[in-house]
N, C-alpha and C. Protein backbone atom coordinates (compact mmCIF):
# COMPACT_ATOMS: atom_id res chain seq x y z
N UNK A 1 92.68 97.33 139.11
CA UNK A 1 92.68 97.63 137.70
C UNK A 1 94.13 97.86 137.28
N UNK A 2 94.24 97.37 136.43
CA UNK A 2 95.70 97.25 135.70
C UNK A 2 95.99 97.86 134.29
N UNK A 3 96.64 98.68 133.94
CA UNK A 3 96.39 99.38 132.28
C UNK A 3 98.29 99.04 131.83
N UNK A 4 98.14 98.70 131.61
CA UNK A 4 99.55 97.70 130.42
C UNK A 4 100.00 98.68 129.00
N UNK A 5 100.73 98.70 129.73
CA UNK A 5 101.58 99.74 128.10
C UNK A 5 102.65 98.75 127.87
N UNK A 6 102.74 98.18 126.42
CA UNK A 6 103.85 97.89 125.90
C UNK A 6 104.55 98.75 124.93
N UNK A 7 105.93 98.16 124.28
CA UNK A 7 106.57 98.31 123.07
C UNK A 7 106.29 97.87 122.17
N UNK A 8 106.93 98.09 120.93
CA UNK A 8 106.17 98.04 119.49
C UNK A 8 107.14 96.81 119.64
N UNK A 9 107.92 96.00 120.28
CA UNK A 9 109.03 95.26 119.75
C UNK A 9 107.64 94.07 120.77
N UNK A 10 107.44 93.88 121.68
CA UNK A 10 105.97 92.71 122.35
C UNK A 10 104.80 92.93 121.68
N UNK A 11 104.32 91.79 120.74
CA UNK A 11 103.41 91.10 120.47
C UNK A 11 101.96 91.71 121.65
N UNK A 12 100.57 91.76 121.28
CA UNK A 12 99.69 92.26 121.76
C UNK A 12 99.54 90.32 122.56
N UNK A 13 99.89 89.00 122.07
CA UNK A 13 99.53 88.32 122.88
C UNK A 13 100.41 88.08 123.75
N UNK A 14 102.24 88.37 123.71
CA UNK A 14 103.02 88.01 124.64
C UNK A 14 102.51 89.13 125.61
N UNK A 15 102.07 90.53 125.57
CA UNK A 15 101.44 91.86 126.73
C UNK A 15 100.80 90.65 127.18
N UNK A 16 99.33 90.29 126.46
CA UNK A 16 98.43 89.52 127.82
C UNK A 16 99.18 88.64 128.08
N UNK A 17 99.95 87.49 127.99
CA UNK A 17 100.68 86.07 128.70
C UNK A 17 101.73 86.88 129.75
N UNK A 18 102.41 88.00 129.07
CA UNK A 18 103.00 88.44 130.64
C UNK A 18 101.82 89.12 131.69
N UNK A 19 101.13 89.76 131.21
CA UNK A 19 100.45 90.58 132.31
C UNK A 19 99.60 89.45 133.00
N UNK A 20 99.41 88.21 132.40
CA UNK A 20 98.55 87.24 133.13
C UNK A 20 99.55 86.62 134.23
N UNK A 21 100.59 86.17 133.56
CA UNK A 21 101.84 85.81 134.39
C UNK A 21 101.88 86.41 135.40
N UNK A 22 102.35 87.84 135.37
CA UNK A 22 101.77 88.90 136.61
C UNK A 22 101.37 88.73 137.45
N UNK A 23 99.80 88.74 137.44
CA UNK A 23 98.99 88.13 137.91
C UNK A 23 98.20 87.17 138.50
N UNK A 24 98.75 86.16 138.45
CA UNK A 24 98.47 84.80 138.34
C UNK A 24 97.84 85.02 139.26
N UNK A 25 97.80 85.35 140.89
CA UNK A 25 97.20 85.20 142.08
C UNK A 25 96.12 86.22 141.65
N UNK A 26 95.34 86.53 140.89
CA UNK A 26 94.16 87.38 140.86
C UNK A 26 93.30 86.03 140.78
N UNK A 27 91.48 86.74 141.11
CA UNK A 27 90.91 85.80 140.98
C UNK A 27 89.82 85.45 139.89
N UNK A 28 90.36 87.12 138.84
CA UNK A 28 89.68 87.24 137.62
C UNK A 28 90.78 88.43 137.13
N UNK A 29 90.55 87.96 136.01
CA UNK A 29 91.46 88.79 134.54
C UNK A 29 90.45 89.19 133.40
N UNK A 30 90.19 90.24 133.48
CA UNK A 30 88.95 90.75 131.96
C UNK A 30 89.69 91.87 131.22
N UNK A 31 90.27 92.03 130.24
CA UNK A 31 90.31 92.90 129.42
C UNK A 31 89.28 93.53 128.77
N UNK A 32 89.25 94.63 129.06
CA UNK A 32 88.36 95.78 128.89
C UNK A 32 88.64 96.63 127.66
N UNK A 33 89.87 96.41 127.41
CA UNK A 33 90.17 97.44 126.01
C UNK A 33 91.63 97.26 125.94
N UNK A 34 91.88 97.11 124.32
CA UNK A 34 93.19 96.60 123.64
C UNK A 34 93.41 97.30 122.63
N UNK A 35 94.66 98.23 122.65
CA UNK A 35 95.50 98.56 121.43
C UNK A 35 96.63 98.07 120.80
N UNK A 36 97.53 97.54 120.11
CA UNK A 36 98.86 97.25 119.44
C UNK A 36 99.33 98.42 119.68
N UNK A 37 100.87 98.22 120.17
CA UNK A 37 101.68 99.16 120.27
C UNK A 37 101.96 99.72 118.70
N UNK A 38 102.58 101.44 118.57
CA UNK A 38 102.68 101.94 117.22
C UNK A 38 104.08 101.85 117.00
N UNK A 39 104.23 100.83 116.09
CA UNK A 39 106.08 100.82 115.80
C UNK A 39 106.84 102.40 115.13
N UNK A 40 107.23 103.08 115.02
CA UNK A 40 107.62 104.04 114.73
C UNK A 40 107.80 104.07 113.20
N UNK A 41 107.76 104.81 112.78
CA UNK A 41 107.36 105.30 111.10
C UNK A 41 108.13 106.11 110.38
N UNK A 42 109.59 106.09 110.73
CA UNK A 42 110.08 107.08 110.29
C UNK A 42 110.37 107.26 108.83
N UNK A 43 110.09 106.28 108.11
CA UNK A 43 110.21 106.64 107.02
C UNK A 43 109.31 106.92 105.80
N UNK A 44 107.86 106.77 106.52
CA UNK A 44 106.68 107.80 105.63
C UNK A 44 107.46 109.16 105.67
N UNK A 45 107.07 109.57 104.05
CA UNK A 45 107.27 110.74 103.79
C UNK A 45 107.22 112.16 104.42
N UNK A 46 105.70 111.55 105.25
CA UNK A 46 105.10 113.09 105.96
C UNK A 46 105.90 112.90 107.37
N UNK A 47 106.40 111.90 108.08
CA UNK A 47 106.84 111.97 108.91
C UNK A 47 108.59 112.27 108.60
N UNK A 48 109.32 111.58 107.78
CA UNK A 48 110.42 112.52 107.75
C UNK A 48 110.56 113.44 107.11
N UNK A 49 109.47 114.18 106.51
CA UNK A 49 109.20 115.46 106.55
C UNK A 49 109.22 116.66 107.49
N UNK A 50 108.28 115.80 108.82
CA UNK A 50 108.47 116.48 109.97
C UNK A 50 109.81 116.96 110.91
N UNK A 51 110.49 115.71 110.96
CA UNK A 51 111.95 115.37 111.66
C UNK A 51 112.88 116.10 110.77
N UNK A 52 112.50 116.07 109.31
CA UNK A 52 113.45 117.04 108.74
C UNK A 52 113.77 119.01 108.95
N UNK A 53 112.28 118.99 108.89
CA UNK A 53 111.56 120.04 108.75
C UNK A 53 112.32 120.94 110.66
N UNK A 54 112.21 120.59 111.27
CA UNK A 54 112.34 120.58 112.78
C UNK A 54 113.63 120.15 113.01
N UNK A 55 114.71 119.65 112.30
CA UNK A 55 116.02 118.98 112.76
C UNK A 55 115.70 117.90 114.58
N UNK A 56 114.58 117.01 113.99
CA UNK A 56 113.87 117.00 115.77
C UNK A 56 114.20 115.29 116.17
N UNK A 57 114.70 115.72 117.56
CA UNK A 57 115.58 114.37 117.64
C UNK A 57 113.80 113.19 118.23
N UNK A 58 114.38 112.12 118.19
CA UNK A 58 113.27 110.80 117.82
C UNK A 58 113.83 110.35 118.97
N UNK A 59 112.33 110.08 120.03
CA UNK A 59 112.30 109.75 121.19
C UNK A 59 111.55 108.41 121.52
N UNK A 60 111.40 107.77 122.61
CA UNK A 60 110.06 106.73 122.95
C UNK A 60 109.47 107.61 123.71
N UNK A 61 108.00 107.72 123.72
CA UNK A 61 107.03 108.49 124.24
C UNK A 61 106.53 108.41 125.30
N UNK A 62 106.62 108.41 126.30
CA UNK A 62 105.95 108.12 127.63
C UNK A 62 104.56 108.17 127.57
N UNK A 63 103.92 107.37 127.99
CA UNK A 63 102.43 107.08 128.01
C UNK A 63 102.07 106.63 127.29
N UNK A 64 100.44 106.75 126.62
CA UNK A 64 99.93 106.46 125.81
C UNK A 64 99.39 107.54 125.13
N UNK A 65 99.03 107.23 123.54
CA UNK A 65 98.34 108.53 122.94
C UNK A 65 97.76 107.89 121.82
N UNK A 66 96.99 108.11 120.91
CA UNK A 66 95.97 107.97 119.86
C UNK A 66 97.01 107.19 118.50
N UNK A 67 98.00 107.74 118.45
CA UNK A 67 99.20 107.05 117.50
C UNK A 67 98.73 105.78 117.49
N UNK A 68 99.01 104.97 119.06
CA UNK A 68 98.96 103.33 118.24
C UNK A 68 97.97 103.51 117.14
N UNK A 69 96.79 103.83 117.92
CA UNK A 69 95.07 103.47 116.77
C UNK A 69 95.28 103.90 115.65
N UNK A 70 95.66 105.01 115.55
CA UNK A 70 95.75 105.74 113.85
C UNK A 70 97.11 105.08 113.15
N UNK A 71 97.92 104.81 113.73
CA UNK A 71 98.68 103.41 113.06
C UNK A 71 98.17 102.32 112.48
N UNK A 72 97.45 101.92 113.66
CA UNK A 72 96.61 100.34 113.51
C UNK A 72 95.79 100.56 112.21
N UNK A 73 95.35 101.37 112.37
CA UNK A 73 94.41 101.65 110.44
C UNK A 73 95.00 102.70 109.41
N UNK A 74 96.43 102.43 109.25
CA UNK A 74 97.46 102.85 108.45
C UNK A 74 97.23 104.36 108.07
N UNK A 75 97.25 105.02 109.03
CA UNK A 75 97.47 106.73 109.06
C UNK A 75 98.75 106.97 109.58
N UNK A 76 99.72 107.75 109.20
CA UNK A 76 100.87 107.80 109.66
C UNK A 76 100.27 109.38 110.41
N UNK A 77 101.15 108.78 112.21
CA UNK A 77 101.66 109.53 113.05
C UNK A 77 102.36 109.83 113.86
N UNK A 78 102.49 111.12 114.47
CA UNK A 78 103.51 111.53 115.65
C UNK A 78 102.74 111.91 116.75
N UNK A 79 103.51 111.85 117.87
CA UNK A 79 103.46 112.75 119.02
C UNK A 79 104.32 114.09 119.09
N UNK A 80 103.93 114.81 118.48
CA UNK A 80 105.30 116.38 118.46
C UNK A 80 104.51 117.52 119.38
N UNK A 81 105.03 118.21 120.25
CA UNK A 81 104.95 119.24 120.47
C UNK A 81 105.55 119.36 122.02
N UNK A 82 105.29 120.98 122.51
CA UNK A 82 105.99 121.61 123.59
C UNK A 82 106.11 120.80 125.03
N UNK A 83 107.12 121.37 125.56
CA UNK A 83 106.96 120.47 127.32
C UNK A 83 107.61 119.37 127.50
N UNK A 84 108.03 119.15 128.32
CA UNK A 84 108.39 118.13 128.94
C UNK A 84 107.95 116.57 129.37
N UNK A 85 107.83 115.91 128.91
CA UNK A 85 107.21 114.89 128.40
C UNK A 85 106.89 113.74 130.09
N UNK A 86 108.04 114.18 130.61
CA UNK A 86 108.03 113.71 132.11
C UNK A 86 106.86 114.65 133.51
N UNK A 87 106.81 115.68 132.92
CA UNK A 87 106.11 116.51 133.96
C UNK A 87 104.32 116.11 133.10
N UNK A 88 104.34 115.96 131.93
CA UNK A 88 102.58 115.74 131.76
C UNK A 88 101.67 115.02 132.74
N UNK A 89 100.57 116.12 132.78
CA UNK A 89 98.95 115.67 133.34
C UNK A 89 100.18 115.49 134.47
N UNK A 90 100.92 116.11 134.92
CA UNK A 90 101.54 116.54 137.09
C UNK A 90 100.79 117.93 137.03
N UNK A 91 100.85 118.12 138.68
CA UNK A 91 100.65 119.43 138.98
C UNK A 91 102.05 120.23 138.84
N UNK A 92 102.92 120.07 138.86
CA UNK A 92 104.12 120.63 138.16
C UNK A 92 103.58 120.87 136.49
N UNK A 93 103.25 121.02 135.55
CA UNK A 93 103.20 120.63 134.32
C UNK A 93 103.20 121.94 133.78
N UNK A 94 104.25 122.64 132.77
CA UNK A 94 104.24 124.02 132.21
C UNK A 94 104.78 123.57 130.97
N UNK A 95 104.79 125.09 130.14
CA UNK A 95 105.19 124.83 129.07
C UNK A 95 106.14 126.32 128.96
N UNK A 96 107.12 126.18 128.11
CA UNK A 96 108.35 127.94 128.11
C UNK A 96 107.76 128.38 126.94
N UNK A 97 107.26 129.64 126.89
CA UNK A 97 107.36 130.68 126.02
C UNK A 97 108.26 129.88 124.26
N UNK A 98 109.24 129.82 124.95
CA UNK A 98 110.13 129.80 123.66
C UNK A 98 109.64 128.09 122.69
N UNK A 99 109.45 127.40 123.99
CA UNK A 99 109.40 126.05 123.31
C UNK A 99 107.73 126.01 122.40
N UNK A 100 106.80 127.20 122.85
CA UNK A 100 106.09 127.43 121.99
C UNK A 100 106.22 128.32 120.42
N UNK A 101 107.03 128.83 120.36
CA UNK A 101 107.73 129.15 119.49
C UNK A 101 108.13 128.36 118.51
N UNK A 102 109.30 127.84 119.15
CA UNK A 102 109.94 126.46 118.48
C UNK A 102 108.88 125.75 118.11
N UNK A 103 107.96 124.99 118.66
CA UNK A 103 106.89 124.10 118.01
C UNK A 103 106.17 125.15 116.84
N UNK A 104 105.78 126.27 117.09
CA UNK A 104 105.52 126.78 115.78
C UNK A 104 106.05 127.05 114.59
N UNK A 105 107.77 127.46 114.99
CA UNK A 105 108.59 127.25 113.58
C UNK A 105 108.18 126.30 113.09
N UNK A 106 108.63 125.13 113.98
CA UNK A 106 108.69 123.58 112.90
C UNK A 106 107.77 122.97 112.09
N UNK A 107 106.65 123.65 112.96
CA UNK A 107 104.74 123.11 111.72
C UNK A 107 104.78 124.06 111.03
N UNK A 108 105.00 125.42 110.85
CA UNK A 108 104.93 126.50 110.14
C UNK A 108 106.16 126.25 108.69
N UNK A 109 107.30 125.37 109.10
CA UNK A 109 108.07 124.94 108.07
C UNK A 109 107.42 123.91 107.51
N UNK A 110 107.37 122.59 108.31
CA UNK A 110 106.59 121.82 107.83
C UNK A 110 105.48 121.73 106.65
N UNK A 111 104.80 122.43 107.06
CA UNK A 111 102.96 122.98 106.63
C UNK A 111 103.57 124.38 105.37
N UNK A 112 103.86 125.31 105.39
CA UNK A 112 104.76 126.10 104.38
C UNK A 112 104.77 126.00 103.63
């Protein structure tokens, strides 16, 4: 089983022609479930609202998260909050006191 994360900059058919490419020596290829990557949005209102709101620097996101989909049917979103974005879903995985804090200033300004 193979789960394919692209960028918002590859096409949902160049993902399958490379991941088939990939593959080629398999002796079956079924896609089971397909999202479009979420190109970034920074310039809806509510989102540089947020980045304003937070002085919060703009990252690429490791993994996957619900964004593409709520993109794909024109809801503007983010991924924001505490932790370390490299340690998620590890058994290492914490979060600091303070950086909960900080995430609360910034929605508490935000939202305000």
């Amino acid at each position: 089983m193979v789960n394919r994360r692209y960028a918002p900059a590859c096409s949902f058919d160049d993902a399958v022609a490379q991941t088939k490419e990939f593959l080629n020596d398999a002796d079956e290829i079924e896609i089971l479930s397909a999202s479009p990557a979420a190109a970034p949005n920074l310039t809806h209102p509510l989102i540089a609202a947020l980045i304003a709101a937070g002085r919060l620097d703009v990252r690429p996101k490791l993994g996957w998260t619900d964004v593409a989909r709520f993109t794909q049917h024109g809801i503007a979103a983010v991924n924001y909050g505490p932790g370390d974005p490299e340690l998620a879903h590890t058994a290492g995985e914490f979060v600091e006191r303070a950086e909960l804090d900080e995430c609360l200033r910034v929605l508490a300004s935000f939202v305000g």
